[in-house]
PDB file of N, CA and C in Angstrom:
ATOM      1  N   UNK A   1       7.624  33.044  -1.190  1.00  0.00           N
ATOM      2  CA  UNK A   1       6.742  32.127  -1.873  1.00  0.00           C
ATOM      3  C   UNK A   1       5.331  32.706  -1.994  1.00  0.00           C
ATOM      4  N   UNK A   2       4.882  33.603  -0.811  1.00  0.00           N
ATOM      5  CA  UNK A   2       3.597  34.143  -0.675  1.00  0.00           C
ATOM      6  C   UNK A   2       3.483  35.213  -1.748  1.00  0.00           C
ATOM      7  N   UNK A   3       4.709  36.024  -2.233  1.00  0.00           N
ATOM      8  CA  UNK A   3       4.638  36.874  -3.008  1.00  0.00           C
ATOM      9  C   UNK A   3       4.636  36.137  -4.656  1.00  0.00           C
ATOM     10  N   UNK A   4       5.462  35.155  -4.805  1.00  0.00           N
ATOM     11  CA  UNK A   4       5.119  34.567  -6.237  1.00  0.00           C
ATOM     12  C   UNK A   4       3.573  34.143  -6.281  1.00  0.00           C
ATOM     13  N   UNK A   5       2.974  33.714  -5.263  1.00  0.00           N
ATOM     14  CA  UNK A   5       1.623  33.156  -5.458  1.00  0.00           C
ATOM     15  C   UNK A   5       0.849  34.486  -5.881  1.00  0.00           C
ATOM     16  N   UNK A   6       0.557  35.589  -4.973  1.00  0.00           N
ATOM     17  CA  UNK A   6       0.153  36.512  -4.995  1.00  0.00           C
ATOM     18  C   UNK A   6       0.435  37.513  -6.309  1.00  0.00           C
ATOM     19  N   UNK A   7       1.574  37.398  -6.847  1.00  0.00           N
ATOM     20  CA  UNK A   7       1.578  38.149  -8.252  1.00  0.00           C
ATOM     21  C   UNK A   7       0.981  37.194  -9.413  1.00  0.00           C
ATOM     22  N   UNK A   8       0.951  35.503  -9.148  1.00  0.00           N
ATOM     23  CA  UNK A   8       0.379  34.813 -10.130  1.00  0.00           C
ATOM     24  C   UNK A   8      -1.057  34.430 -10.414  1.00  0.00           C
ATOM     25  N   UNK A   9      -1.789  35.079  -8.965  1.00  0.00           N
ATOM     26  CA  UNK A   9      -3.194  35.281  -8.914  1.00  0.00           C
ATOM     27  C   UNK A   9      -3.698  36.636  -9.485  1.00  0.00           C
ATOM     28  N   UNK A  10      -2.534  37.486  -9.217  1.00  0.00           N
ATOM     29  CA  UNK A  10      -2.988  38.908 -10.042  1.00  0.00           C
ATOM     30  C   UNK A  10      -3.188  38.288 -11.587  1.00  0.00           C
ATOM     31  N   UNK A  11      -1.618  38.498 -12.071  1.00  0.00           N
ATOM     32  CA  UNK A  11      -1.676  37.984 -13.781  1.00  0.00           C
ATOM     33  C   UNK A  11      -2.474  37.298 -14.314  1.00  0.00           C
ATOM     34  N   UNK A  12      -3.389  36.192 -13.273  1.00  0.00           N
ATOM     35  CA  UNK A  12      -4.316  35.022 -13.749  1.00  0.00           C
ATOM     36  C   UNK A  12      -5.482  36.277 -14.040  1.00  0.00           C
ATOM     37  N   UNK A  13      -5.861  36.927 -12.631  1.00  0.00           N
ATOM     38  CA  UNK A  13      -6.825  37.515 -13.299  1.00  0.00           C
ATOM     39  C   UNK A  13      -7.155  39.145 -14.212  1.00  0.00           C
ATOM     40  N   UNK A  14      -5.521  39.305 -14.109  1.00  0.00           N
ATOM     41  CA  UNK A  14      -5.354  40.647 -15.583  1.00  0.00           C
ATOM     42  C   UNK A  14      -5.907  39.830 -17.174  1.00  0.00           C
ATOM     43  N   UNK A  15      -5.475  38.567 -16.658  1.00  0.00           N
ATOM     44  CA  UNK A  15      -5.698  38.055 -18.356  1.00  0.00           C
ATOM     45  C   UNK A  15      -7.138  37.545 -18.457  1.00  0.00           C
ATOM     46  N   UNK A  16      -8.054  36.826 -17.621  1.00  0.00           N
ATOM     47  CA  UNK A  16      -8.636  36.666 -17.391  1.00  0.00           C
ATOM     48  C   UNK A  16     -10.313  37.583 -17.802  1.00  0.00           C
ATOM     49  N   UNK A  17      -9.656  38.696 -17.025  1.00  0.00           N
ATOM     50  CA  UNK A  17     -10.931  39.848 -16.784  1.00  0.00           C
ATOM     51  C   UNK A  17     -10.514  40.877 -17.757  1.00  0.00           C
ATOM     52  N   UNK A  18      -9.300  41.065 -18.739  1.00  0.00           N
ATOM     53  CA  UNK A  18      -9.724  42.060 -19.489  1.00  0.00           C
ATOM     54  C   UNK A  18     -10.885  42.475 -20.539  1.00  0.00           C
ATOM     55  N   UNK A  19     -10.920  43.789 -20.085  1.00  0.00           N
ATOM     56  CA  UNK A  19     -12.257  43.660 -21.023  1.00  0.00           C
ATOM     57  C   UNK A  19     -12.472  43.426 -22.267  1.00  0.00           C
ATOM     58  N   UNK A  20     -11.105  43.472 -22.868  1.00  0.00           N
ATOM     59  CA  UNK A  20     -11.632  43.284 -24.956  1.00  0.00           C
ATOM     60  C   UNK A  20     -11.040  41.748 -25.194  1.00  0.00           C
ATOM     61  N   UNK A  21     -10.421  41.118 -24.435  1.00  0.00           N
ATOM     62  CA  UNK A  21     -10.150  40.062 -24.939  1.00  0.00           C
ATOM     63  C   UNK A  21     -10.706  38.483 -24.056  1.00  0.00           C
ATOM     64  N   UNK A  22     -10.863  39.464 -22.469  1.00  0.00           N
ATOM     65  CA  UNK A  22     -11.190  38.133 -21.118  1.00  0.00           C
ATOM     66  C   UNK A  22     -12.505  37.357 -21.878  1.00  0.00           C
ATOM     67  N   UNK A  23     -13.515  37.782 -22.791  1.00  0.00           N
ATOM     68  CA  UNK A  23     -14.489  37.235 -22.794  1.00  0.00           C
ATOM     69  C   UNK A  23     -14.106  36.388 -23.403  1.00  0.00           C
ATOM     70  N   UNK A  24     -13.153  36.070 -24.463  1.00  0.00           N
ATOM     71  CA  UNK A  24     -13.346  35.086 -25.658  1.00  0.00           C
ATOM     72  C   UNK A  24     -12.057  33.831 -24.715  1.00  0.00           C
ATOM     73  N   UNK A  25     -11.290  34.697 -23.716  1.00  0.00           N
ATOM     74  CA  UNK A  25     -10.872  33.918 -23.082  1.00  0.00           C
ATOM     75  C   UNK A  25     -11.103  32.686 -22.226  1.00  0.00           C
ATOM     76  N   UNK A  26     -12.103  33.609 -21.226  1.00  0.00           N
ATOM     77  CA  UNK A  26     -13.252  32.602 -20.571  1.00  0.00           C
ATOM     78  C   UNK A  26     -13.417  31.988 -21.272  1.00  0.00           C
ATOM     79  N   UNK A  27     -14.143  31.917 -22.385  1.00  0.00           N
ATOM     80  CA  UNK A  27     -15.116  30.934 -22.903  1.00  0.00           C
ATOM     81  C   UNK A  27     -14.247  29.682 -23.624  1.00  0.00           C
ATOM     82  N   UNK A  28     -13.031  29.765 -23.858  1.00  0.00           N
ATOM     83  CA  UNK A  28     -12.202  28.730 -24.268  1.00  0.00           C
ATOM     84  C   UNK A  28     -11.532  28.158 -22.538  1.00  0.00           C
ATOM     85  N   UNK A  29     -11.392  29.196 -22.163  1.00  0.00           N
ATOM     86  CA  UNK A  29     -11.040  28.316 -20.679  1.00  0.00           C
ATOM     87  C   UNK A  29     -12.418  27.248 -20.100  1.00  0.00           C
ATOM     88  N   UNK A  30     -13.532  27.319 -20.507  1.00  0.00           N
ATOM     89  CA  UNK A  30     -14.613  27.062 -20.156  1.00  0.00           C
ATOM     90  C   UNK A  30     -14.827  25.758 -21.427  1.00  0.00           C
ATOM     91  N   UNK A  31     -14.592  25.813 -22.347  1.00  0.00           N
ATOM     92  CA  UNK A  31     -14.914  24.884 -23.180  1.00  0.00           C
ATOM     93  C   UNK A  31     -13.594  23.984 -22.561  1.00  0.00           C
ATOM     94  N   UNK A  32     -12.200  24.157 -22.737  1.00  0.00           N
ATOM     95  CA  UNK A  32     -11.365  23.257 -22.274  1.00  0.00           C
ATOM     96  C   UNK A  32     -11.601  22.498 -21.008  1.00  0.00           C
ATOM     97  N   UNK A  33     -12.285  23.297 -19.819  1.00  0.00           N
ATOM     98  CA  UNK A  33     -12.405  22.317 -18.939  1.00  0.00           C
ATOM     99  C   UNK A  33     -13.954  21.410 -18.902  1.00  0.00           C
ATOM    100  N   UNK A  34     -14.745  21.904 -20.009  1.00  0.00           N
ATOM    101  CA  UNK A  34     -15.892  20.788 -19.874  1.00  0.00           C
ATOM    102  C   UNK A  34     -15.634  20.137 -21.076  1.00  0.00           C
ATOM    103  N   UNK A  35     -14.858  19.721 -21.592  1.00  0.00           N
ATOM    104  CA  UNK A  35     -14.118  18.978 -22.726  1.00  0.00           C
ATOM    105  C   UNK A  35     -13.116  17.891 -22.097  1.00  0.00           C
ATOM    106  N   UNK A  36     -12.250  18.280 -21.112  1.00  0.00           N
ATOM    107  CA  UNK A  36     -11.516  17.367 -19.943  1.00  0.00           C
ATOM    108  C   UNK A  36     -12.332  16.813 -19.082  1.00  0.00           C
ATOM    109  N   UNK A  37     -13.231  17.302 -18.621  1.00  0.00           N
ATOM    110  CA  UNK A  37     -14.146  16.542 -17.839  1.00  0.00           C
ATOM    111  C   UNK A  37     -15.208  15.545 -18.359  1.00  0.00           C
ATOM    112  N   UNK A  38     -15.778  15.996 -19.743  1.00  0.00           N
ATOM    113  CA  UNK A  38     -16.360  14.691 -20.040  1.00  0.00           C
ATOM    114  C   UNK A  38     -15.221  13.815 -20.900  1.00  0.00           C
ATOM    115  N   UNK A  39     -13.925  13.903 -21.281  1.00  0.00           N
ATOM    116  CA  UNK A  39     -13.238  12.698 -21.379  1.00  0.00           C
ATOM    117  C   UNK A  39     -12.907  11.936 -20.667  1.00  0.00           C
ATOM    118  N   UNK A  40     -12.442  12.836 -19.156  1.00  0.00           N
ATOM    119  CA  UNK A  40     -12.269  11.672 -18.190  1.00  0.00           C
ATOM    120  C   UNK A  40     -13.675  11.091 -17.699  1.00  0.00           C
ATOM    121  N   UNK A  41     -14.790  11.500 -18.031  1.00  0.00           N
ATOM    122  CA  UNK A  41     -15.907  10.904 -17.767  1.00  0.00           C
ATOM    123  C   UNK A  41     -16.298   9.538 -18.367  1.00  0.00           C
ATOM    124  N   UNK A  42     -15.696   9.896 -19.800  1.00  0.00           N
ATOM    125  CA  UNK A  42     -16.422   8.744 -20.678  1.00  0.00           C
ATOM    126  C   UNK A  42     -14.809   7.820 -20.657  1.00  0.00           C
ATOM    127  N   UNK A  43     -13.600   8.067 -20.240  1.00  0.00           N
ATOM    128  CA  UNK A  43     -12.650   6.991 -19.830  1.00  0.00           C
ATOM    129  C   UNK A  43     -13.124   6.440 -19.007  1.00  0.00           C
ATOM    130  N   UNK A  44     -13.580   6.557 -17.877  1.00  0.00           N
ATOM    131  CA  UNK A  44     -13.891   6.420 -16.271  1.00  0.00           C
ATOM    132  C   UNK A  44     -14.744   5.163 -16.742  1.00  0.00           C
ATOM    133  N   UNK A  45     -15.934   5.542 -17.694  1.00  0.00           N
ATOM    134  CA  UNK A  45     -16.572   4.495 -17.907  1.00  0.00           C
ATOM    135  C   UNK A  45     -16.660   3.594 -18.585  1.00  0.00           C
ATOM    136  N   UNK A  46     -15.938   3.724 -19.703  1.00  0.00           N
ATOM    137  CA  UNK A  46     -15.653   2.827 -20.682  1.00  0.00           C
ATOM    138  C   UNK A  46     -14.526   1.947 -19.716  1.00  0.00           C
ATOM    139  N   UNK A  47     -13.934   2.048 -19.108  1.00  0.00           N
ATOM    140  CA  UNK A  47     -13.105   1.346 -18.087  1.00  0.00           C
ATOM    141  C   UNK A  47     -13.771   0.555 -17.633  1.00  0.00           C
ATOM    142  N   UNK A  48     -14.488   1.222 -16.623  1.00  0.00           N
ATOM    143  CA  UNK A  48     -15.435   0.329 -15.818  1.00  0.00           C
ATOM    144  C   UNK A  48     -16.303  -0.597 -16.570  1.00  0.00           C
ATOM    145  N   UNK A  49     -16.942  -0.135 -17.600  1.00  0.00           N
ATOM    146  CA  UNK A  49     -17.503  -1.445 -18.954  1.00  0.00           C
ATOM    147  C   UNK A  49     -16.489  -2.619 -19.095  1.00  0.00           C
ATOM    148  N   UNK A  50     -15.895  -2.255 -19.743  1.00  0.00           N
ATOM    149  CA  UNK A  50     -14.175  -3.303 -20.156  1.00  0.00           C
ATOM    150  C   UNK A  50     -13.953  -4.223 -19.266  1.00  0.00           C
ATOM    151  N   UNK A  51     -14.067  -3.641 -17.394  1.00  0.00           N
ATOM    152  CA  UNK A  51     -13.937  -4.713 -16.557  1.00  0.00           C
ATOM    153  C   UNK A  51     -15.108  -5.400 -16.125  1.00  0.00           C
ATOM    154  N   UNK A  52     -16.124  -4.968 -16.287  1.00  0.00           N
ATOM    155  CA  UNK A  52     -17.434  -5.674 -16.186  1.00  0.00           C
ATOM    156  C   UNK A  52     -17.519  -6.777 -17.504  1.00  0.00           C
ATOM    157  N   UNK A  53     -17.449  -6.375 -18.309  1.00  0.00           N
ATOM    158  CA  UNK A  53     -17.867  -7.387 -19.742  1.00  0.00           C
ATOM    159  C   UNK A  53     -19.427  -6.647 -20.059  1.00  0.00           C
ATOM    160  N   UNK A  54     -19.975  -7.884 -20.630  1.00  0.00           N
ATOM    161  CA  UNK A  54     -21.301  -7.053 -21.164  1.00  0.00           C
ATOM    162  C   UNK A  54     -22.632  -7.472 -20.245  1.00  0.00           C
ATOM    163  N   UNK A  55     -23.403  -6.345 -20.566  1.00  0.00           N
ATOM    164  CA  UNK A  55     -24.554  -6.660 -18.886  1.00  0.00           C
ATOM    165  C   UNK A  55     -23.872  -6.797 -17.566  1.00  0.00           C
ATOM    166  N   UNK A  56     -22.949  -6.214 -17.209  1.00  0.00           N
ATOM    167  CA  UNK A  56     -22.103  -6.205 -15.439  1.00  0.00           C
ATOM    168  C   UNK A  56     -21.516  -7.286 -15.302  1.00  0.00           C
ATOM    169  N   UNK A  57     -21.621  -8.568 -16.403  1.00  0.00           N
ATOM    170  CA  UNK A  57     -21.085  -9.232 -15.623  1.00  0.00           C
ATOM    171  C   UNK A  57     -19.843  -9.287 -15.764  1.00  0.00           C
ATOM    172  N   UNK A  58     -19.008 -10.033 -14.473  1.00  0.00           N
ATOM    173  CA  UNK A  58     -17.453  -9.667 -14.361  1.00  0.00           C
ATOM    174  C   UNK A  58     -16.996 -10.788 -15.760  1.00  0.00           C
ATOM    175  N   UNK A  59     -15.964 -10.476 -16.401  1.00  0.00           N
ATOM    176  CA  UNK A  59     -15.249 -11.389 -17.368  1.00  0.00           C
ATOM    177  C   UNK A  59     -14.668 -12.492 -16.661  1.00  0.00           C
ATOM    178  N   UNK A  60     -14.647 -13.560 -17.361  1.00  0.00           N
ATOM    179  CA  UNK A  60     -14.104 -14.968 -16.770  1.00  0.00           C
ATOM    180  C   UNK A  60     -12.719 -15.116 -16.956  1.00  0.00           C
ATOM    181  N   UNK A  61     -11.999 -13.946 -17.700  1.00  0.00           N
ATOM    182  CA  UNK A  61     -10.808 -14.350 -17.848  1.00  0.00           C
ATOM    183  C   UNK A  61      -9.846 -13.393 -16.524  1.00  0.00           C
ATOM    184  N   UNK A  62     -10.937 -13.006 -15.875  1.00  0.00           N
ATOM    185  CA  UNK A  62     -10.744 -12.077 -14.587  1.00  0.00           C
ATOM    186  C   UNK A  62     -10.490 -13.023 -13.390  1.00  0.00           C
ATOM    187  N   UNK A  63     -10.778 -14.412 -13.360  1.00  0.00           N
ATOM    188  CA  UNK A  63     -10.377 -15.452 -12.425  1.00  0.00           C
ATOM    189  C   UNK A  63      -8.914 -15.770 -12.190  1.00  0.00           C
ATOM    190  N   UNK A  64      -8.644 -15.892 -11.420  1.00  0.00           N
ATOM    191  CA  UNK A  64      -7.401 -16.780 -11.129  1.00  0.00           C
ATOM    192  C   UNK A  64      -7.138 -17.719 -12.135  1.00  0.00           C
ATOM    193  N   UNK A  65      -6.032 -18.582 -12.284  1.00  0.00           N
ATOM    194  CA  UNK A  65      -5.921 -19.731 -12.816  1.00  0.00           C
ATOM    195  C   UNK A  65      -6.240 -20.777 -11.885  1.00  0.00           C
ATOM    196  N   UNK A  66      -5.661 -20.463 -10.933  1.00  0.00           N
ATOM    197  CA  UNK A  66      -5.726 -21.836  -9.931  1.00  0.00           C
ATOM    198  C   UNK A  66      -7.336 -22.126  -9.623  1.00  0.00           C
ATOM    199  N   UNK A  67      -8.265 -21.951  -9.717  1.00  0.00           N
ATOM    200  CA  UNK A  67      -9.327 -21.434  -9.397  1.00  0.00           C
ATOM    201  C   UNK A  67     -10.216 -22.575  -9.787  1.00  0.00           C
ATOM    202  N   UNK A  68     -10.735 -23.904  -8.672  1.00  0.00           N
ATOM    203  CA  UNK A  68     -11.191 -24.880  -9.046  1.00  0.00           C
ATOM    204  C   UNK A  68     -12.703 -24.303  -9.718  1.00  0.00           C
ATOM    205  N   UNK A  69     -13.230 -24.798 -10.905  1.00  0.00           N
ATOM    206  CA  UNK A  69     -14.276 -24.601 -11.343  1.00  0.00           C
ATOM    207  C   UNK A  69     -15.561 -24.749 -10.116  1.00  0.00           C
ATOM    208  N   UNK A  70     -16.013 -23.591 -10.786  1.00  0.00           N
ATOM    209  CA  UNK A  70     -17.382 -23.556  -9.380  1.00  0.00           C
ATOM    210  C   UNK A  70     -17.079 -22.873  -8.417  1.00  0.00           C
ATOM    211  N   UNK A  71     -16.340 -22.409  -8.331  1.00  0.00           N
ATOM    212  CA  UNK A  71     -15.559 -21.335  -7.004  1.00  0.00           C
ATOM    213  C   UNK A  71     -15.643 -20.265  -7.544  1.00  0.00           C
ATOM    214  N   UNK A  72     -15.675 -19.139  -5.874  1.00  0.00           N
ATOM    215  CA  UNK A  72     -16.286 -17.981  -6.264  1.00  0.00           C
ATOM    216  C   UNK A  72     -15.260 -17.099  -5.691  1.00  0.00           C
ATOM    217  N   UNK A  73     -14.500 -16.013  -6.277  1.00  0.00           N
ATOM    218  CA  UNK A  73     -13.589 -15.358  -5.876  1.00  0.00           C
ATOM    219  C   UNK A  73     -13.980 -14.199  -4.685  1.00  0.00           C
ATOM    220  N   UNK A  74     -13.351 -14.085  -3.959  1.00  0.00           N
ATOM    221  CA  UNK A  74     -13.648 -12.981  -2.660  1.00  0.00           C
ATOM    222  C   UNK A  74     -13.786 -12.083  -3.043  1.00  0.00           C
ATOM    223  N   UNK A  75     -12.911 -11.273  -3.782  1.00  0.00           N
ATOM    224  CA  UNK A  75     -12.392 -10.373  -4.107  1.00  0.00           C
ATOM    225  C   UNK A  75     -11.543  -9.535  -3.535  1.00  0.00           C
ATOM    226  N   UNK A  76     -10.376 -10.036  -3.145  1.00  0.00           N
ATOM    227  CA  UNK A  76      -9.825  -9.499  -1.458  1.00  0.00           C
ATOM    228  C   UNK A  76      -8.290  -9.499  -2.322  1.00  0.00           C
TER     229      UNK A  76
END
């Protein structure tokens, strides 16, 4: 197992570091992962909006049903 890891860290970085092609490589490996990271950024938050409602506050349809008016949920 130590030897598949070890030949797949080589190949990562034969392709990686060659010299006529690694650069244009990097730089798409580099755009793909700050392209994944701000999508899950702006999911993360648009989420967190959605369950807030607008201005933080929590949505009312986020209550229980049973939930005598005027009562305040734990959140538990």
């Amino acid at each position: 197992m130590r030897t598949l890891l070890t030949l797949g860290l080589g190949a990562a970085a034969m392709y990686l570091l060659d010299p006529e092609q690694g650069p244009r490589r990097r730089a798409q490996l580099r755009e793909r992962w700050m392209d994944g990271t701000r999508r899950l950024r702006e999911r993360a938050s648009g989420t967190a909006a959605e369950a807030r409602g607008p201005m933080g506050v929590p949505l009312e349809q986020d209550k229980p049903a049973d939930t005598p008016p005027g009562a305040h949920h734990l959140g538990r």
